[in-house]
Protein backbone atom coordinates (compact mmCIF):
# COMPACT_ATOMS: atom_id res chain seq x y z
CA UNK A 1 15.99 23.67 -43.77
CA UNK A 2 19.31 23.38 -45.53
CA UNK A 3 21.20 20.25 -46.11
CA UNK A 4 24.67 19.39 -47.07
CA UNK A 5 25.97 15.94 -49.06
CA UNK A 6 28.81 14.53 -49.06
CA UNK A 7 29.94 11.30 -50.90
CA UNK A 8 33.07 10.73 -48.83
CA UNK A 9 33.24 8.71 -46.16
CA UNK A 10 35.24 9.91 -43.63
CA UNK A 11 36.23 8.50 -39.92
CA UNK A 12 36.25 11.12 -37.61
CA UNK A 13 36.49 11.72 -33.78
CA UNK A 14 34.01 13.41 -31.59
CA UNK A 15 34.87 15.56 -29.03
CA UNK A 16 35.20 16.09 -26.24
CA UNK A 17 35.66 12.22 -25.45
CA UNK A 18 37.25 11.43 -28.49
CA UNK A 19 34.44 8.91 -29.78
CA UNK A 20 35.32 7.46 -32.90
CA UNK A 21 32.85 8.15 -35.63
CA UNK A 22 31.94 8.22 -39.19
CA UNK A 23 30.59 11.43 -41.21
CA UNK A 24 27.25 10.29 -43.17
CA UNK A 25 27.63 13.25 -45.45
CA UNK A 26 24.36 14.78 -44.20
CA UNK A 27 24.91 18.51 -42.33
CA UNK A 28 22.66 20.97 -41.26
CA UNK A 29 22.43 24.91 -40.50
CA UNK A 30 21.07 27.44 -38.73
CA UNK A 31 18.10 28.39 -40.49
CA UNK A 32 16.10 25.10 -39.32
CA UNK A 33 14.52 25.83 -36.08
CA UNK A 34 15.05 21.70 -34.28
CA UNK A 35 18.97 22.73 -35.24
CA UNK A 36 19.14 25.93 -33.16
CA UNK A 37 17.44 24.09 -29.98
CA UNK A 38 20.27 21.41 -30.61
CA UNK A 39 22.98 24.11 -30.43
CA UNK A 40 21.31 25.88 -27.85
CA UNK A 41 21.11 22.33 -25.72
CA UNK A 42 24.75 21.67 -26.02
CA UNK A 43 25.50 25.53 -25.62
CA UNK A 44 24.58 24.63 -21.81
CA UNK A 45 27.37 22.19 -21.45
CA UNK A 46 29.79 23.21 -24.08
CA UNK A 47 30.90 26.57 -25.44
CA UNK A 48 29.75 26.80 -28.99
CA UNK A 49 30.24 30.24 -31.13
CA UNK A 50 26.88 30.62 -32.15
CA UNK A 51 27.27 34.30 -33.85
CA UNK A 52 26.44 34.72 -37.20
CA UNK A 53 29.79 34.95 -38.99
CA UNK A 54 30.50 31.13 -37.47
CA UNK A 55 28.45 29.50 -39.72
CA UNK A 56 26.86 32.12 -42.40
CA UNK A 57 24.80 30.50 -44.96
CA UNK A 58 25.46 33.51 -46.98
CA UNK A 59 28.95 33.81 -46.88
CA UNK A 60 30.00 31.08 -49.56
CA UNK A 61 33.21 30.95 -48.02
CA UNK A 62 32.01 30.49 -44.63
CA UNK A 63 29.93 27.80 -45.41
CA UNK A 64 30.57 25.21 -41.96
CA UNK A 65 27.32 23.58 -40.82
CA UNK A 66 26.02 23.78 -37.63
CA UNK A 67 25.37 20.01 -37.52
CA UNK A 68 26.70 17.02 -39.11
CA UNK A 69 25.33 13.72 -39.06
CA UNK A 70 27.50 10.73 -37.72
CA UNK A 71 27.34 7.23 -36.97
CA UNK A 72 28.57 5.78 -33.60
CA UNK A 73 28.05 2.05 -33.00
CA UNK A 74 25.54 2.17 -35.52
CA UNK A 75 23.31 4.90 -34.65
CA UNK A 76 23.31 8.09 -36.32
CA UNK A 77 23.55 11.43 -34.51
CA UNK A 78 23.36 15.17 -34.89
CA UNK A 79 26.32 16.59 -33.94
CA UNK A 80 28.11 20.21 -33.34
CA UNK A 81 30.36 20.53 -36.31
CA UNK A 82 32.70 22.50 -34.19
CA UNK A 83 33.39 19.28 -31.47
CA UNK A 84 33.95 17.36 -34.76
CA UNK A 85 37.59 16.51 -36.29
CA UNK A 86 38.84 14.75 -39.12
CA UNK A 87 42.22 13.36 -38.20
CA UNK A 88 44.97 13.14 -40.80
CA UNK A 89 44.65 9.35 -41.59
CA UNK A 90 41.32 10.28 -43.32
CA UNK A 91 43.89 10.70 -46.72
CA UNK A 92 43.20 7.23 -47.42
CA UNK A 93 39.97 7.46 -47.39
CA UNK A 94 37.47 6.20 -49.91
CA UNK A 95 37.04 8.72 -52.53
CA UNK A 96 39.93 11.22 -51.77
CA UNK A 97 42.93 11.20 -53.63
């Protein structure tokens, strides 16, 4: 399994109900097998572009995880990268300059 860490925190919103949420920094891809059945879950409700050039672990420069890690009301979820946005307020955010 491959992981991704961030150290900033950013607020984000969740689609498609436009939850607001905050990144942890942890993200996932493809190559774990409990991240594919999440994709394939949501893949039932909501298109997802699961081919391989979406998110390549071997193309450095299309590194975008599968799966991020938020918090919502406290609780931390797995969530499609792709149904997650970081709005443009997110400049003053801790850590970016």
């Amino acid at each position: 399994m491959r992981q991704t860490f961030c150290s900033l925190i950013y607020s984000v919103i969740l689609s498609p109900y436009a939850v607001d949420a905050t990144l942890t920094g942890q993200a996932y891809h493809l190559d774990d097998a409990n991240i594919n059945k999440l994709i394939a879950e949501w893949g039932k409700f909501y298109p997802l572009d699961t081919t391989p050039d979406w998110c390549s672990v071997n193309l450095p420069d299309q590194d975008v995880p599968a799966v991020v890690v938020v918090v919502v009301g406290g609780a931390q979820m797995c969530f499609p990268s792709s149904y997650v946005m970081v709005p443009d307020y997110n400049k003053e955010c801790v850590g970016c300059k």
